[in-house]
Protein backbone atom coordinates (compact mmCIF):
# COMPACT_ATOMS: atom_id res chain seq x y z
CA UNK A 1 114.00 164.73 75.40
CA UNK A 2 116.27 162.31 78.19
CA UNK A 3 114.38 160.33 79.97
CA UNK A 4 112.94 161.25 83.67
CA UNK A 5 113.06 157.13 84.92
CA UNK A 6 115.23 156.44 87.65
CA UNK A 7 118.45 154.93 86.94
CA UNK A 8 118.15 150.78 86.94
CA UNK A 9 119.46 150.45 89.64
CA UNK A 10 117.12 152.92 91.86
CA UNK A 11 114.04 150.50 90.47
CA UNK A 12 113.38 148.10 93.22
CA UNK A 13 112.64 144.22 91.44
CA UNK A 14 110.51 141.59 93.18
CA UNK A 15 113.60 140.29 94.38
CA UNK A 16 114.34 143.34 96.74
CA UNK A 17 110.90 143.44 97.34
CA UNK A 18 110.80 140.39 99.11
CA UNK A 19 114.19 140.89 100.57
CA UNK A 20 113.04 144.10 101.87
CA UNK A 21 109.72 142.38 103.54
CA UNK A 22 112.00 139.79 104.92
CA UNK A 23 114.14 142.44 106.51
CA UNK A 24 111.34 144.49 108.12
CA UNK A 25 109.33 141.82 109.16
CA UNK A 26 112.53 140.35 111.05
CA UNK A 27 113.17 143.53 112.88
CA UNK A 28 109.77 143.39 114.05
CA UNK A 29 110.26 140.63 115.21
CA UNK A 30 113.67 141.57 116.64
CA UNK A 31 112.29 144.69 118.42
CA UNK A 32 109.30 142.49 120.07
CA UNK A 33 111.43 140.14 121.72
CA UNK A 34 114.09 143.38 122.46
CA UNK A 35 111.38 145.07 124.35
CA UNK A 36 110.17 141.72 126.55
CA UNK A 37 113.81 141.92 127.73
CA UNK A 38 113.62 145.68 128.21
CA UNK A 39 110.44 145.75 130.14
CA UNK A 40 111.21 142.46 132.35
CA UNK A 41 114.76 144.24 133.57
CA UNK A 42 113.74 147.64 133.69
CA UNK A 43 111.02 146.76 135.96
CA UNK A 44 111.72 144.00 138.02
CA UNK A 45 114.77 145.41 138.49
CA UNK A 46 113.35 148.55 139.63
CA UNK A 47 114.92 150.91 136.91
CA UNK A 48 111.44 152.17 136.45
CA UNK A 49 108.34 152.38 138.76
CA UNK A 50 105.17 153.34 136.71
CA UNK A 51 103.46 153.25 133.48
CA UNK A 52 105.09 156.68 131.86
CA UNK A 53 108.67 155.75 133.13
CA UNK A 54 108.24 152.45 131.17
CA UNK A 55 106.47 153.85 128.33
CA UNK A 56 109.95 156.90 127.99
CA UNK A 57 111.93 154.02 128.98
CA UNK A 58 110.46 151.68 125.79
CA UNK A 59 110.34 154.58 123.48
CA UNK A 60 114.19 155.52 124.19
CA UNK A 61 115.41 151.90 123.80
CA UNK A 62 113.32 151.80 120.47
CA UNK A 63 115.08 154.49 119.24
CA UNK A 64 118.36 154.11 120.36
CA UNK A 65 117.96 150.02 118.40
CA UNK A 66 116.78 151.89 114.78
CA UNK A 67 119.76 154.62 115.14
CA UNK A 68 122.15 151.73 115.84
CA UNK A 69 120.27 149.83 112.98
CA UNK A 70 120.60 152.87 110.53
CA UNK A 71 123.90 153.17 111.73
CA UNK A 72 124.92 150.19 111.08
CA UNK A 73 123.59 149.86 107.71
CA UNK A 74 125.89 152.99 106.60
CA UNK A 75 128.95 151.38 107.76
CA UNK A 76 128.87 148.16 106.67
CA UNK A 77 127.54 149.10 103.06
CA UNK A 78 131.44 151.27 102.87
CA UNK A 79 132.74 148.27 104.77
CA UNK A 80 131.64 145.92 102.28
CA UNK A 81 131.61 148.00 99.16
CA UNK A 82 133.64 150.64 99.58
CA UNK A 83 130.86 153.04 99.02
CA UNK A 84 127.89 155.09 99.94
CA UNK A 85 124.24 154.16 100.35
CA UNK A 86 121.95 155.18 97.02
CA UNK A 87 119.14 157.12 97.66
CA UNK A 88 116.74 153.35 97.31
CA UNK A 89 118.88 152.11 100.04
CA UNK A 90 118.26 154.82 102.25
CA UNK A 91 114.52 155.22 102.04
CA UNK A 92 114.52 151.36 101.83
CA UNK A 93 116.45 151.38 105.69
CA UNK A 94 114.31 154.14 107.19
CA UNK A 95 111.27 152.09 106.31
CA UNK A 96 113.17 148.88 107.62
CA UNK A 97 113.73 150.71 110.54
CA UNK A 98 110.43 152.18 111.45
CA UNK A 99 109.40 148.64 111.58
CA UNK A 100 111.03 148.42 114.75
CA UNK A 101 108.28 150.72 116.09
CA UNK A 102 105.28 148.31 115.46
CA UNK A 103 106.59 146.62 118.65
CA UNK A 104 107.21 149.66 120.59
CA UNK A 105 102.97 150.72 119.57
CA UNK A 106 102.14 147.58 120.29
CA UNK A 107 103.86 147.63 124.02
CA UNK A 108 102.64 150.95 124.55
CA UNK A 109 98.70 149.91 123.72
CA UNK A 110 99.25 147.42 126.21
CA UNK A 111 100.46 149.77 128.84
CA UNK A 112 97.76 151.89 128.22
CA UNK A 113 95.12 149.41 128.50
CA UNK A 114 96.57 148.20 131.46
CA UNK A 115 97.09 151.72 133.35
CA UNK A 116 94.18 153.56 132.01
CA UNK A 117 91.24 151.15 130.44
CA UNK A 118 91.64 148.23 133.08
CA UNK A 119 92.86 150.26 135.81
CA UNK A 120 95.66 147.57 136.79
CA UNK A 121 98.67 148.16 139.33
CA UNK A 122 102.16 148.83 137.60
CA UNK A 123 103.20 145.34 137.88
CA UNK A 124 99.73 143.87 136.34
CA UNK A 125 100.45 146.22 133.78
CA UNK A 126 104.00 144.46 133.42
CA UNK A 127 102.83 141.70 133.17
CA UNK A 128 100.05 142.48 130.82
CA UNK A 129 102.14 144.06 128.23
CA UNK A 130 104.38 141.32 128.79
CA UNK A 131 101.85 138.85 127.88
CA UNK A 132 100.89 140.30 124.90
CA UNK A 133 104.42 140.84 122.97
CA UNK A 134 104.56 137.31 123.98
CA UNK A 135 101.38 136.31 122.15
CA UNK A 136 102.61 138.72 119.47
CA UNK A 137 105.50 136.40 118.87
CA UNK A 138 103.10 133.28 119.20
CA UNK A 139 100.92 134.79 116.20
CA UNK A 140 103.75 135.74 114.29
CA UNK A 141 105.35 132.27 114.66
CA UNK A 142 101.89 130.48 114.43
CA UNK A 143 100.98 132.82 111.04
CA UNK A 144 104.52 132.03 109.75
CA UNK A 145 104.59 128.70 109.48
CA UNK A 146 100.97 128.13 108.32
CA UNK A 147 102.26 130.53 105.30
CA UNK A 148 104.90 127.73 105.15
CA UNK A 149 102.53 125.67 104.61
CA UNK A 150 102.48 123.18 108.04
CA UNK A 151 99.27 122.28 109.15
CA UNK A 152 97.32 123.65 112.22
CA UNK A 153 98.90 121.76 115.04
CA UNK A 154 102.44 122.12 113.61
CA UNK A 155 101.59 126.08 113.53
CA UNK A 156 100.58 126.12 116.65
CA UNK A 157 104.00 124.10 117.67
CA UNK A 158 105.91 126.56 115.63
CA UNK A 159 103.46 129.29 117.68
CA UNK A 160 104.96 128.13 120.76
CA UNK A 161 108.56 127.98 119.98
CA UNK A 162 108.48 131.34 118.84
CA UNK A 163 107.13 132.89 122.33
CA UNK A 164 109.02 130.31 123.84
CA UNK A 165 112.11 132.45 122.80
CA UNK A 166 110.83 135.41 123.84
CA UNK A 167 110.40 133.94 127.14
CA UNK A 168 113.82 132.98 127.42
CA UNK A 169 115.32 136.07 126.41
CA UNK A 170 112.91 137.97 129.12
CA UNK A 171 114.72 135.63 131.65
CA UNK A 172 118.12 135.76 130.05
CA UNK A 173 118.20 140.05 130.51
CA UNK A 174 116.36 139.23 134.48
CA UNK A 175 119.07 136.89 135.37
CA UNK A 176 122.49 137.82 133.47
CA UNK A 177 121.49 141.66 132.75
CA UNK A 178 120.81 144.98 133.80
């Protein structure tokens, strides 16, 4: 009888493993600060005016960032290699990808606390959800480099540089774009 196993190649080592964790955790991390910059211009600048228009708004930039990721992903592997993506490759970048929607949850929980739970204007809900991608970034950068190893007050430093960041992109999109 031949053997039922996936070919070698289809077997995912601790290598890709940890590449793989690397690669969703940093689109996290990229969709977090995307979606500070999203919600800072599309409501200061008026683009939308309540809780579901930000929430449709959120939710379409979310997507339209993991088809561009997916996207992406396809072309450079034939750009690079000449060749297709194996089946691994492309469960490996839909799971990648759906990372990208951890942000996008967490922005929405905060809209809906805002809107519904605390009963907050549309700007205090702004700012609210703003607040707390920010903070998301702050744990993530605080929890990071504790794993690293750094002690305590060098976490929290590390903390801070991280929302720091998304801070300054929030600005950046405010003051250069639409």
């Amino acid at each position: 009888m031949g053997s039922t196993a996936p070919p070698a190649a289809d077997i995912p080592d601790d290598a890709h493993v940890a590449e793989e964790e690397v690669h969703r955790t940093s689109l996290a991390v990229y969709a977090t600060i995307t979606l500070l910059g999203v919600t800072a211009a599309a409501s200061w600048k008026r683009f939308v005016t309540d809780e579901p228009e930000l929430i449709v708004t959120l939710v379409g930039a979310s997507l339209a960032v993991v088809i561009a990721h997916a996207w992406s992903s396809v072309m450079a592997q034939r750009l690079v290699h000449g060749t297709r993506l194996s089946r691994r490759q492309v469960t490996t970048e839909i799971v990648v990808s759906l990372s990208f929607f951890i942000a996008t949850g967490i922005a929405i929980a905060a809209i809906v606390l805002g809107q519904v739970v605390l009963d907050l204007e549309f700007a205090d809900t702004v700012l609210l959800t703003e607040l707390v991608l920010v903070g998301a970034l702050f744990v993530l950068g605080m929890l990071g480099a504790r794993r690293a190893g750094t002690g305590w007050w060098r976490a929290l430093a590390w903390g801070a540089v991280d929302a720091s960041i998304g801070v300054v992109i929030m600005v950046l999109k405010l003051v250069l774009g639409g």
